[in-house]
C-alpha atoms as a PDB file:
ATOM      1  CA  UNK A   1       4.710  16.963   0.553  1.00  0.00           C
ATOM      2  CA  UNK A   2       4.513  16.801   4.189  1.00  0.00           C
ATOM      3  CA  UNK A   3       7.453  16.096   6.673  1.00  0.00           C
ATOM      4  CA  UNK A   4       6.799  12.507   8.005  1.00  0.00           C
ATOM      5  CA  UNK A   5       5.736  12.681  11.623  1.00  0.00           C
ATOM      6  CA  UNK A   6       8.559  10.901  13.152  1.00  0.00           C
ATOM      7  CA  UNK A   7      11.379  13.411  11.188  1.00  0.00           C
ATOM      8  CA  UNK A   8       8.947  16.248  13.077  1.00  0.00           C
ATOM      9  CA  UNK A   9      11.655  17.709  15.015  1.00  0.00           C
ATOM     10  CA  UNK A  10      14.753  19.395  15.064  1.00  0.00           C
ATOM     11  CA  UNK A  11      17.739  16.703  14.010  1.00  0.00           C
ATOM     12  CA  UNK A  12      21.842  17.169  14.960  1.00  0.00           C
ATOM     13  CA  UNK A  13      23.730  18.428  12.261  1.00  0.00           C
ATOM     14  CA  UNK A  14      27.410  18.121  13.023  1.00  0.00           C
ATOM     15  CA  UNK A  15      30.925  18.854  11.560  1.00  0.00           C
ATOM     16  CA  UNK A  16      32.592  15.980   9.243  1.00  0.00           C
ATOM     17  CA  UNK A  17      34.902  14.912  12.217  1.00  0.00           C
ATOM     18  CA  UNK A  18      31.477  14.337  14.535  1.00  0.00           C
ATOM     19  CA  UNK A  19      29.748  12.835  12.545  1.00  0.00           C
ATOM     20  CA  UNK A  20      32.720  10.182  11.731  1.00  0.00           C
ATOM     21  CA  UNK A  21      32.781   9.630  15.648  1.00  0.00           C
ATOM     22  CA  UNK A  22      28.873   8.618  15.800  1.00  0.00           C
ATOM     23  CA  UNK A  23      29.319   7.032  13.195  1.00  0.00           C
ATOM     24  CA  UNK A  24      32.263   4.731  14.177  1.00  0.00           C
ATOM     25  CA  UNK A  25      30.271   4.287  17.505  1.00  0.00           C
ATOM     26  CA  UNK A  26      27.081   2.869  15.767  1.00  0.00           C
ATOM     27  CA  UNK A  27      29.427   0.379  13.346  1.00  0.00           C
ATOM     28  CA  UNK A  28      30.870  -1.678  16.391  1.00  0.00           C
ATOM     29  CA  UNK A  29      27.037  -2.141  17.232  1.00  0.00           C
ATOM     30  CA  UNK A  30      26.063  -3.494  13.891  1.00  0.00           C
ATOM     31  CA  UNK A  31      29.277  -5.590  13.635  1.00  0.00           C
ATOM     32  CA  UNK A  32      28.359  -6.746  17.080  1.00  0.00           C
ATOM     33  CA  UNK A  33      24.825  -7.574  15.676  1.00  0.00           C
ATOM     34  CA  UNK A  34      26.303  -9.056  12.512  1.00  0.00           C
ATOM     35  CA  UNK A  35      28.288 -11.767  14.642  1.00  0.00           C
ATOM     36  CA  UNK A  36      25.643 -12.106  16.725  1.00  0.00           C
ATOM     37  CA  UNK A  37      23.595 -13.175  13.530  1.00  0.00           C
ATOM     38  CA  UNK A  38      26.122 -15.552  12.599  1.00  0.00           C
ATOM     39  CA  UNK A  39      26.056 -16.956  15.756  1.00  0.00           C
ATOM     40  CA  UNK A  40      22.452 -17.667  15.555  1.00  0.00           C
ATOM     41  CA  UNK A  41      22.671 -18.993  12.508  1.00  0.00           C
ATOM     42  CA  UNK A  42      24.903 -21.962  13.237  1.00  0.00           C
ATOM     43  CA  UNK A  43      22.636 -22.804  16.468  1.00  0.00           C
ATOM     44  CA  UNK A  44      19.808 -22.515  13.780  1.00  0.00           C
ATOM     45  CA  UNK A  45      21.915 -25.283  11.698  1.00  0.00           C
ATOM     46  CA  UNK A  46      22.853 -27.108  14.729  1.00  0.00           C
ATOM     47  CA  UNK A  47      19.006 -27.610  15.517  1.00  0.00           C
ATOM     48  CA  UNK A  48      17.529 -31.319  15.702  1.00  0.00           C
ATOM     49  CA  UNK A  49      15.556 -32.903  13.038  1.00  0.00           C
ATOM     50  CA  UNK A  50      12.427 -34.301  13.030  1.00  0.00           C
ATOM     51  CA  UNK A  51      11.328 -36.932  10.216  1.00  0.00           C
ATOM     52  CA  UNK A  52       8.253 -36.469   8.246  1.00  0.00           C
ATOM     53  CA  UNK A  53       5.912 -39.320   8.547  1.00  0.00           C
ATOM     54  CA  UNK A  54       2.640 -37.958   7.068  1.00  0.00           C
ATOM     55  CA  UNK A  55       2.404 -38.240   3.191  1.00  0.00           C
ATOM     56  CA  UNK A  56       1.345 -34.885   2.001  1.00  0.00           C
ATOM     57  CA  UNK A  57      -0.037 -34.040  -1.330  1.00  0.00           C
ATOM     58  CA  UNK A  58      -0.352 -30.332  -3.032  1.00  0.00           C
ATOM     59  CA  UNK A  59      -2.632 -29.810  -5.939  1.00  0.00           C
ATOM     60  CA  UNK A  60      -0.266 -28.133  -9.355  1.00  0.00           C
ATOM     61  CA  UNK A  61      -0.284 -26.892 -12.887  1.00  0.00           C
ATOM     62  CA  UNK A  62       0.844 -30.765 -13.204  1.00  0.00           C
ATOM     63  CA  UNK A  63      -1.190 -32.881 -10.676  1.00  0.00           C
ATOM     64  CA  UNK A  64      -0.774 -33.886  -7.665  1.00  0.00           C
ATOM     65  CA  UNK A  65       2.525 -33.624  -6.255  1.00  0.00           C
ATOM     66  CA  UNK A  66       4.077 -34.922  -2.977  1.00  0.00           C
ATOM     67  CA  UNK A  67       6.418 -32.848  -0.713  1.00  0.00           C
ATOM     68  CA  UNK A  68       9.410 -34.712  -1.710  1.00  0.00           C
ATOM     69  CA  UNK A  69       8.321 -33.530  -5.416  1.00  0.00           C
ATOM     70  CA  UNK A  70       8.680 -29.850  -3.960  1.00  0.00           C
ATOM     71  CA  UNK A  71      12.438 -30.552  -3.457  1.00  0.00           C
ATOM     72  CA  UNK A  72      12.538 -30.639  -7.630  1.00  0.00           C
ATOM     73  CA  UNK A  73      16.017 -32.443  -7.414  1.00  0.00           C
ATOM     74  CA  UNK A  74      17.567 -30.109  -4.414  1.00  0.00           C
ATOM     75  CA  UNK A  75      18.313 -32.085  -0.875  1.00  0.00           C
ATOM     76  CA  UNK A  76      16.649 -28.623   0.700  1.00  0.00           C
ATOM     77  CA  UNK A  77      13.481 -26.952   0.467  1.00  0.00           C
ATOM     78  CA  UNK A  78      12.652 -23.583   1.558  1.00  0.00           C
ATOM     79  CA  UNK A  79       8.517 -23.210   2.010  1.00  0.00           C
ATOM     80  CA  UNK A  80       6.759 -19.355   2.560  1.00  0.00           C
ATOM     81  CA  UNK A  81       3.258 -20.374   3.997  1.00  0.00           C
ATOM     82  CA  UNK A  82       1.358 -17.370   2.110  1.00  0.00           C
ATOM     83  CA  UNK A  83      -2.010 -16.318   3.466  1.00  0.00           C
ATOM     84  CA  UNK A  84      -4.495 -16.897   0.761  1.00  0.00           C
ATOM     85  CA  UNK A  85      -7.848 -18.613   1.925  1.00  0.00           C
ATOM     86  CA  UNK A  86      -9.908 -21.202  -0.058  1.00  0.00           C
ATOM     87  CA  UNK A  87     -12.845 -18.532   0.107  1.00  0.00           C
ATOM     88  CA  UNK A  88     -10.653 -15.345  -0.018  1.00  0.00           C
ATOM     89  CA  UNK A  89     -10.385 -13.934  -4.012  1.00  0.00           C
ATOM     90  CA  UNK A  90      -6.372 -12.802  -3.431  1.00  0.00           C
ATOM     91  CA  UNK A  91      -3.749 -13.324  -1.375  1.00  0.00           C
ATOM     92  CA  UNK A  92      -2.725 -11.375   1.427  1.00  0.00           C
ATOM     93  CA  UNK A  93      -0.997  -8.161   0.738  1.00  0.00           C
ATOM     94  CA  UNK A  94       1.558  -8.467   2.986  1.00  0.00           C
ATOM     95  CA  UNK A  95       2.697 -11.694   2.387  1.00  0.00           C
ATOM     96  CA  UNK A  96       2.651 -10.812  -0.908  1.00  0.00           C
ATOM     97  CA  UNK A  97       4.804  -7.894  -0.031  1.00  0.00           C
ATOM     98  CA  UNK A  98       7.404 -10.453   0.881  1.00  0.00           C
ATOM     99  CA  UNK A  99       6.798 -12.703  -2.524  1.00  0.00           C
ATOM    100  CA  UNK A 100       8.296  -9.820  -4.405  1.00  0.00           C
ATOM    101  CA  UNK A 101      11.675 -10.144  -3.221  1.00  0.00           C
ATOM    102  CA  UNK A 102      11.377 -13.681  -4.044  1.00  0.00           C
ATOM    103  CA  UNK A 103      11.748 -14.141  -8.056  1.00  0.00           C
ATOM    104  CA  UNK A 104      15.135 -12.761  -8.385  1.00  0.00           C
ATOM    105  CA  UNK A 105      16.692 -14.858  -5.542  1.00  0.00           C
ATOM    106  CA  UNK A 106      15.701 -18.379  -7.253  1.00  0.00           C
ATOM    107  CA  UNK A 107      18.382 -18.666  -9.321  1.00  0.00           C
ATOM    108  CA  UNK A 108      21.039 -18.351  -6.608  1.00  0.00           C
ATOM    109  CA  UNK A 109      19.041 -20.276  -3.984  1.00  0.00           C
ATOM    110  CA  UNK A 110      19.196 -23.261  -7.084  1.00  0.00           C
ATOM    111  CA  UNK A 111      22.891 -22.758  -6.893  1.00  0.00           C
ATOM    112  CA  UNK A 112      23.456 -23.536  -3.318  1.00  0.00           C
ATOM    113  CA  UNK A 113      21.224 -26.851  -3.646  1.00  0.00           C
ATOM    114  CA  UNK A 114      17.792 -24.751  -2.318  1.00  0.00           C
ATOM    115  CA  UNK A 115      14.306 -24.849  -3.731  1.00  0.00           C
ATOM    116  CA  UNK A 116      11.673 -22.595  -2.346  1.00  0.00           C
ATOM    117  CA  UNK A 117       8.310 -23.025  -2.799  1.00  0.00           C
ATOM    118  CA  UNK A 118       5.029 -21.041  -2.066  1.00  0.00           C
ATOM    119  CA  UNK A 119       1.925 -22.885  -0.160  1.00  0.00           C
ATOM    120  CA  UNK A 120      -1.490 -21.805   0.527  1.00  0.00           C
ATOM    121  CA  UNK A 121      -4.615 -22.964   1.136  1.00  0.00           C
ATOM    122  CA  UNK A 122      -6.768 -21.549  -1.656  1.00  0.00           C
ATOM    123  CA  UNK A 123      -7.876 -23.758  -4.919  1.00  0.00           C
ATOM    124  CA  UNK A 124      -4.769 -23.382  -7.404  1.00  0.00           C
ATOM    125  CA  UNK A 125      -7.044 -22.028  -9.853  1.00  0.00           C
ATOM    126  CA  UNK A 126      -7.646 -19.166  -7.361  1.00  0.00           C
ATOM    127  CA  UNK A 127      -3.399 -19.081  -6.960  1.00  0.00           C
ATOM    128  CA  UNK A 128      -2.877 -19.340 -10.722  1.00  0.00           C
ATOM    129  CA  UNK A 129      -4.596 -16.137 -11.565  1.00  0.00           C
ATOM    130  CA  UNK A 130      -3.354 -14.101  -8.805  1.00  0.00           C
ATOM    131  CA  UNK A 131       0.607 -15.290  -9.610  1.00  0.00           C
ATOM    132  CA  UNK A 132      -0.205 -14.249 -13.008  1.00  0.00           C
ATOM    133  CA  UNK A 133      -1.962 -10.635 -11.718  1.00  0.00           C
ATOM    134  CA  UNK A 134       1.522 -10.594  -9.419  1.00  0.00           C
ATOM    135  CA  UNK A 135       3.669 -11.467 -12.277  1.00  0.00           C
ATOM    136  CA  UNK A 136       5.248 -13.562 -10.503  1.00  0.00           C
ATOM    137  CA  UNK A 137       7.714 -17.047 -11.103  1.00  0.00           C
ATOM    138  CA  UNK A 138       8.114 -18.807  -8.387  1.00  0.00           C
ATOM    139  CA  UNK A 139       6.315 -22.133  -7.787  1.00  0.00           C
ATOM    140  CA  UNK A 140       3.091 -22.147  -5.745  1.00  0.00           C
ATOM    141  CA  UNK A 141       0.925 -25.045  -4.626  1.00  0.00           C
ATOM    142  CA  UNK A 142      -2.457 -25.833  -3.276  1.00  0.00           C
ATOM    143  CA  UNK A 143      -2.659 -27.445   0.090  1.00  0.00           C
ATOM    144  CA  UNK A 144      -6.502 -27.161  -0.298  1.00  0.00           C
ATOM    145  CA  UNK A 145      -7.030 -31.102   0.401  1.00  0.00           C
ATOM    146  CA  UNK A 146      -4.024 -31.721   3.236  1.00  0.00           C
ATOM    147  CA  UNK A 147      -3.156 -31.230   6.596  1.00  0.00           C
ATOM    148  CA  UNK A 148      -0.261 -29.387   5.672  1.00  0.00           C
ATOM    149  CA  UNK A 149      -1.105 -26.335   6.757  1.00  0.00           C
ATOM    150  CA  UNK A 150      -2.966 -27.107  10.212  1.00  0.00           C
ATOM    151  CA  UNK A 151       0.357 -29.249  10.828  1.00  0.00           C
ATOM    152  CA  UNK A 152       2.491 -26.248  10.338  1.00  0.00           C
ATOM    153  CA  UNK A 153       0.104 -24.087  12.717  1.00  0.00           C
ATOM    154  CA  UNK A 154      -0.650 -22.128   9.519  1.00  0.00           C
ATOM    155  CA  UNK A 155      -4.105 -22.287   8.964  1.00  0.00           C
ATOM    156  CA  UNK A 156      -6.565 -22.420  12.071  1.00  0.00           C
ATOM    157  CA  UNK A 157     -10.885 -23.842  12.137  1.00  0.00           C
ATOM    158  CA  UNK A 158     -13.793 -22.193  13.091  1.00  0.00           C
ATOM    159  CA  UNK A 159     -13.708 -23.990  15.769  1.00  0.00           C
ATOM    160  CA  UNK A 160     -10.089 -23.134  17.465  1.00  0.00           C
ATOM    161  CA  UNK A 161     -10.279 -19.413  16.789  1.00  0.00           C
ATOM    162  CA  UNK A 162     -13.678 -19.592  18.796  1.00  0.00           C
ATOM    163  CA  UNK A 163     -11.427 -20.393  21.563  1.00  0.00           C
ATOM    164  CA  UNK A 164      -9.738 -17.303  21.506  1.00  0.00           C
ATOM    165  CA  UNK A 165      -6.095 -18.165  21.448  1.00  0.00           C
ATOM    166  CA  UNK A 166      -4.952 -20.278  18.713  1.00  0.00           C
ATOM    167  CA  UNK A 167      -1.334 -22.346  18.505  1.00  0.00           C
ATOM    168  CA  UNK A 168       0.865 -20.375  16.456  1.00  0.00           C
ATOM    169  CA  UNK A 169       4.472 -19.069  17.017  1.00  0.00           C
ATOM    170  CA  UNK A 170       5.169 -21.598  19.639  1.00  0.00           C
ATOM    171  CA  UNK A 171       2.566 -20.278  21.687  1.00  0.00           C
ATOM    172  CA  UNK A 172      -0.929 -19.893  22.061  1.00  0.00           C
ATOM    173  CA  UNK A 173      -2.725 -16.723  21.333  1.00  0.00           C
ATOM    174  CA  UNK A 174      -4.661 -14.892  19.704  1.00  0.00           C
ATOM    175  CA  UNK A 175      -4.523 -14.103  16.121  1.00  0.00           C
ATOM    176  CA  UNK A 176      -6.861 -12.207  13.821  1.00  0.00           C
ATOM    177  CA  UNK A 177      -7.277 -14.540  10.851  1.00  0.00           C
ATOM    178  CA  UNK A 178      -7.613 -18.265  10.013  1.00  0.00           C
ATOM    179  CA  UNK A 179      -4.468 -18.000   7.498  1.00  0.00           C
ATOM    180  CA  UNK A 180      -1.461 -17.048   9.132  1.00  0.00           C
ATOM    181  CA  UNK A 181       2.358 -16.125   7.346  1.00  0.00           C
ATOM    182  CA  UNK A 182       5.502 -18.723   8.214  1.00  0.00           C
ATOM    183  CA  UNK A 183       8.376 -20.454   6.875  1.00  0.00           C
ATOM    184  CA  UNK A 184       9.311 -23.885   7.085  1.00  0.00           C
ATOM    185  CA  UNK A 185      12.302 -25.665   5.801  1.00  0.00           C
ATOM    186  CA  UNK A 186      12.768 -29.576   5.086  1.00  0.00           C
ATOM    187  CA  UNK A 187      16.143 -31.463   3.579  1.00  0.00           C
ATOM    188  CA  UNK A 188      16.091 -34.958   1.979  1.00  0.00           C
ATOM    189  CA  UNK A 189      18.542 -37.481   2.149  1.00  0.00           C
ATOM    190  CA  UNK A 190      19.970 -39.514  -0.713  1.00  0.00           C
ATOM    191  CA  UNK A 191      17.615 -42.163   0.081  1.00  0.00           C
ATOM    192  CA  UNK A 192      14.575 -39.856  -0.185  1.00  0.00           C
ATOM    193  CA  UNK A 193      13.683 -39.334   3.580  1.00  0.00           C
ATOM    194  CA  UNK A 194      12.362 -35.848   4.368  1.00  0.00           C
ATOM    195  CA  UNK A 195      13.412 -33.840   7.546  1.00  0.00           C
ATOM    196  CA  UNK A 196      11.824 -30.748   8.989  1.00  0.00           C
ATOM    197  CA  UNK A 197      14.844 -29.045  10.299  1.00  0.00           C
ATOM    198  CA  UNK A 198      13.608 -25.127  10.807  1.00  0.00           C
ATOM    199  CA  UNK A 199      10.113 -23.045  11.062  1.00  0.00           C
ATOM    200  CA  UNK A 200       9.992 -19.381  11.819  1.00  0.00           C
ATOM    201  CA  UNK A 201       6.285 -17.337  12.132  1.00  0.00           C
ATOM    202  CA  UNK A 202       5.786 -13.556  13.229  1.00  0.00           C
ATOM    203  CA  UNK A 203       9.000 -11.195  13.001  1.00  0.00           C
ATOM    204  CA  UNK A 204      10.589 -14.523  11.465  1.00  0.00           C
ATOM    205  CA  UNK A 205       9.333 -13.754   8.125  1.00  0.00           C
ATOM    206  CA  UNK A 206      10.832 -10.292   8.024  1.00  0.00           C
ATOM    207  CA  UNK A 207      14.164 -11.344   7.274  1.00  0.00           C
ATOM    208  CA  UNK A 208      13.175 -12.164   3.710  1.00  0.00           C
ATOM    209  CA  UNK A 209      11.581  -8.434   3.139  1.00  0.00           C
ATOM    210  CA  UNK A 210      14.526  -6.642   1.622  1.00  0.00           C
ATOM    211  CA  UNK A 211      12.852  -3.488   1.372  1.00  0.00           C
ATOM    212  CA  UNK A 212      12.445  -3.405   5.369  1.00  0.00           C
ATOM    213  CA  UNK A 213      16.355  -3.770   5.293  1.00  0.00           C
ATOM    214  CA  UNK A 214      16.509  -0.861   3.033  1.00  0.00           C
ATOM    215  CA  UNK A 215      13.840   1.094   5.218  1.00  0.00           C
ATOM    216  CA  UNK A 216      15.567   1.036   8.538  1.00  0.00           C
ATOM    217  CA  UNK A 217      18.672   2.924   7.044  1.00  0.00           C
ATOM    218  CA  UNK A 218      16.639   5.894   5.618  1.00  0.00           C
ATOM    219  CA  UNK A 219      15.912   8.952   7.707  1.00  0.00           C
ATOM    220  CA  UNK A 220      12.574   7.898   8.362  1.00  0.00           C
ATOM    221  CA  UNK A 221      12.762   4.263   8.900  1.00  0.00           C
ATOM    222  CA  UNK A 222       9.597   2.281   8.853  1.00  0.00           C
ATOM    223  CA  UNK A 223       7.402   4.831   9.621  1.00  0.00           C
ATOM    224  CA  UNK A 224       5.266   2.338  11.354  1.00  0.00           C
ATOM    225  CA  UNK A 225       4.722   3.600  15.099  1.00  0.00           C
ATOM    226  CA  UNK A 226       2.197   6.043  14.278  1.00  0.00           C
ATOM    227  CA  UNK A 227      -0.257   3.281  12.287  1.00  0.00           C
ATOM    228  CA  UNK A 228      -2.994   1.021  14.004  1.00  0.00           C
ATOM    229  CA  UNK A 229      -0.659  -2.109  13.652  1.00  0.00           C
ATOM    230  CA  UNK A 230       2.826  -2.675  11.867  1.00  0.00           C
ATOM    231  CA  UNK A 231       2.485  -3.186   7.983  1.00  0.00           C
ATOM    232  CA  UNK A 232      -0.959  -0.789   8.024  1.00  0.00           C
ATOM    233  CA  UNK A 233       0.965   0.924   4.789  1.00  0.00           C
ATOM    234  CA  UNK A 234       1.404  -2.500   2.399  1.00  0.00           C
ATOM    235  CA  UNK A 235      -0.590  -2.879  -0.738  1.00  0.00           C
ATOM    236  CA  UNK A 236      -0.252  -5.990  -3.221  1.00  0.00           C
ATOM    237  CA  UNK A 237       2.280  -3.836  -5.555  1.00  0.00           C
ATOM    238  CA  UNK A 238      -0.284  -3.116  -8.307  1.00  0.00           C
ATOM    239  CA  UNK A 239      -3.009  -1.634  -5.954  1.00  0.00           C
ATOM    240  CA  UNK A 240      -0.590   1.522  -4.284  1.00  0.00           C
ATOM    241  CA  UNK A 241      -2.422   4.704  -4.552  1.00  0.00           C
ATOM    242  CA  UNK A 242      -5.814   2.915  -4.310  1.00  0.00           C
ATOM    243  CA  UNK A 243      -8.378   1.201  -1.412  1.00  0.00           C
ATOM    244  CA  UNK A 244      -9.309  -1.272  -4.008  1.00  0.00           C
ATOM    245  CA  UNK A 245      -9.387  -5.188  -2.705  1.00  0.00           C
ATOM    246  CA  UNK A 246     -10.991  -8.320  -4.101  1.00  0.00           C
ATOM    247  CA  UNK A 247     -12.077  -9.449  -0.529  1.00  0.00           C
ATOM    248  CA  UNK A 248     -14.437  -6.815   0.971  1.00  0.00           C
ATOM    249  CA  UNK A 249     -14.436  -7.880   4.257  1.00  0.00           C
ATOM    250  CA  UNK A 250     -10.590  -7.712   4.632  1.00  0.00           C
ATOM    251  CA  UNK A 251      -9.570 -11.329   6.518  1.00  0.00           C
ATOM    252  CA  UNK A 252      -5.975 -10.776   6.310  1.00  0.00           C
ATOM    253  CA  UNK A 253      -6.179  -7.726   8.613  1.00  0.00           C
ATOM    254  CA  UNK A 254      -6.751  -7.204  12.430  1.00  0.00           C
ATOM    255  CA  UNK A 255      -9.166  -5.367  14.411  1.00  0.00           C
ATOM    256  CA  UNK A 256      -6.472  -2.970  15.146  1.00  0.00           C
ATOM    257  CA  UNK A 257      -6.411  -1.647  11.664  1.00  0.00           C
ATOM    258  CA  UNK A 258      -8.245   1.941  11.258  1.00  0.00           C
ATOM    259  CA  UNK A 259     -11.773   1.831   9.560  1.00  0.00           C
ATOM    260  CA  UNK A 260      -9.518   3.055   6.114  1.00  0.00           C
ATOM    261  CA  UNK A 261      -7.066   0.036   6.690  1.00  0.00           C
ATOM    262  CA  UNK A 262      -6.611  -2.232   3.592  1.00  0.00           C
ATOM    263  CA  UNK A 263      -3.659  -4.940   4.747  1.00  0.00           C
ATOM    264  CA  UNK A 264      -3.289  -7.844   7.067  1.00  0.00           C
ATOM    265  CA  UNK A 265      -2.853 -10.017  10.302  1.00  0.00           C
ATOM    266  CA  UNK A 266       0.944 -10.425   9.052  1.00  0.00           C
ATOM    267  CA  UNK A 267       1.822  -7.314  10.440  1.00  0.00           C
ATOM    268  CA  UNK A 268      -0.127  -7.627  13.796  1.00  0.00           C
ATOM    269  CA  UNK A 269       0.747  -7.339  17.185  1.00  0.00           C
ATOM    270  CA  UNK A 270      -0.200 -11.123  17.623  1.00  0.00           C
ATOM    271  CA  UNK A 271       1.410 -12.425  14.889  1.00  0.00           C
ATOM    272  CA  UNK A 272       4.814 -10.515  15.793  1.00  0.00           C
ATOM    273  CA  UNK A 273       4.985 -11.980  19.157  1.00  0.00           C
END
């Protein structure tokens, strides 16, 4: 097995004692970063609200289903815009990437009064059988016939990518597909009002990819620098070792990507700015 590229050099070995000394140094940085975090997230809390005055509807196993249904009970709703296309045959591997941490954190997220909920813009029957290839649990919903997505600068038309820059991450630019990866979360008052209170799009949507957490304290980190864009290395979780894809023409990945590329715009320069 070759040495990754970016362990291709000669590292510091040290004594016990020096290595306890850089390694004291580095923990007042992370605690630093840890309040920091904290920090953030009250302003994050502390953030205005804005009512929701559209009536939105998502297709489901069940019906039709409005967004207050999506709060199943719970005051506050988490929702993971996934990539997935009404003309695309699976979802996007690297948002999918991100759905696997998801299933095990349900439970506790139910505890603390959350439910979180996947949208895309694909038919459900399309969603149905790729949750089932996944193996996944969670709930996921079909905003095929609503503006939900084009609200929530998810999902872009012909029309606005032929423009060149397109409005997403509070910002216009350019992005490389007409899906694009987000989170958005709503609460809903005793007497049934809905709020949008937070969205995050890029880099936002890392910090629910536990395995990147898990990445940046190995030797070798990410191991990203060296690829055409970030996230060049994801597969969906049952196609590792293999180029296969249900969509030959790739949408969920950018121009950057080299001709043997098989992942998305998620991890994209545009989409992390």
């Amino acid at each position: 097995m070759s040495e990754p590229r970016n362990l291709r050099r000669e590292h510091k070995v040290v004594s016990q004692e020096e290595w306890t000394e850089a390694r004291k140094g580095l923990l007042s940085k992370e605690k630093e970063l840890t309040r920091l975090r904290d920090r953030l997230a009250v302003e994050r809390r502390a953030l205005p609200w804005m009512k929701i005055a559209k009536d939105y509807f998502f297709d489901t196993p069940k019906g039709k289903v409005t967004l207050a249904d999506l709060f199943a009970g719970r005051s506050q709703l988490v929702i993971y815009h996934f990539m997935f296309g009404p003309d695309w045959n699976e979802g996007c591997p690297s948002c999918s990437f991100m759905s696997d941490h998801i299933d095990g954190a349900l439970a506790h997220l139910a505890a603390r009064d959350v439910a979180m909920v996947m949208v895309s813009r694909a038919p459900l029957a399309k969603i149905e059988a790729f949750k089932k290839r996944m193996g996944w649990r969670f709930v996921w919903v079909s905003s095929y016939d609503s503006n939900f997505n084009p609200d929530f600068h998810v999902s872009f038309t012909k029309d606005e990518m032929a423009q060149g820059k397109v409005n997403y991450n509070y910002t216009m630019q350019q992005f490389p597909s007409e899906e694009a990866p987000g989170i958005s979360v709503f609460y809903r008052n005793a007497v049934g009002d809905v709020f949008h209170t937070y969205s995050a799009y890029g880099r936002g949507v890392e910090q629910l990819v536990g395995t990147y957490m898990i990445l940046d304290m190995v030797p070798t980190g990410r191991d990203e620098d060296h690829l055409g864009f970030t996230m060049e290395w994801v597969r969906h979780h049952d196609r590792y070792g293999t180029n296969e894809f249900a969509d030959s023409t790739k949408p969920y990945w950018p121009v950057t990507a080299s001709p043997s590329s098989t992942t998305c715009s998620c991890g994209s320069a545009e989409a992390h700015s």
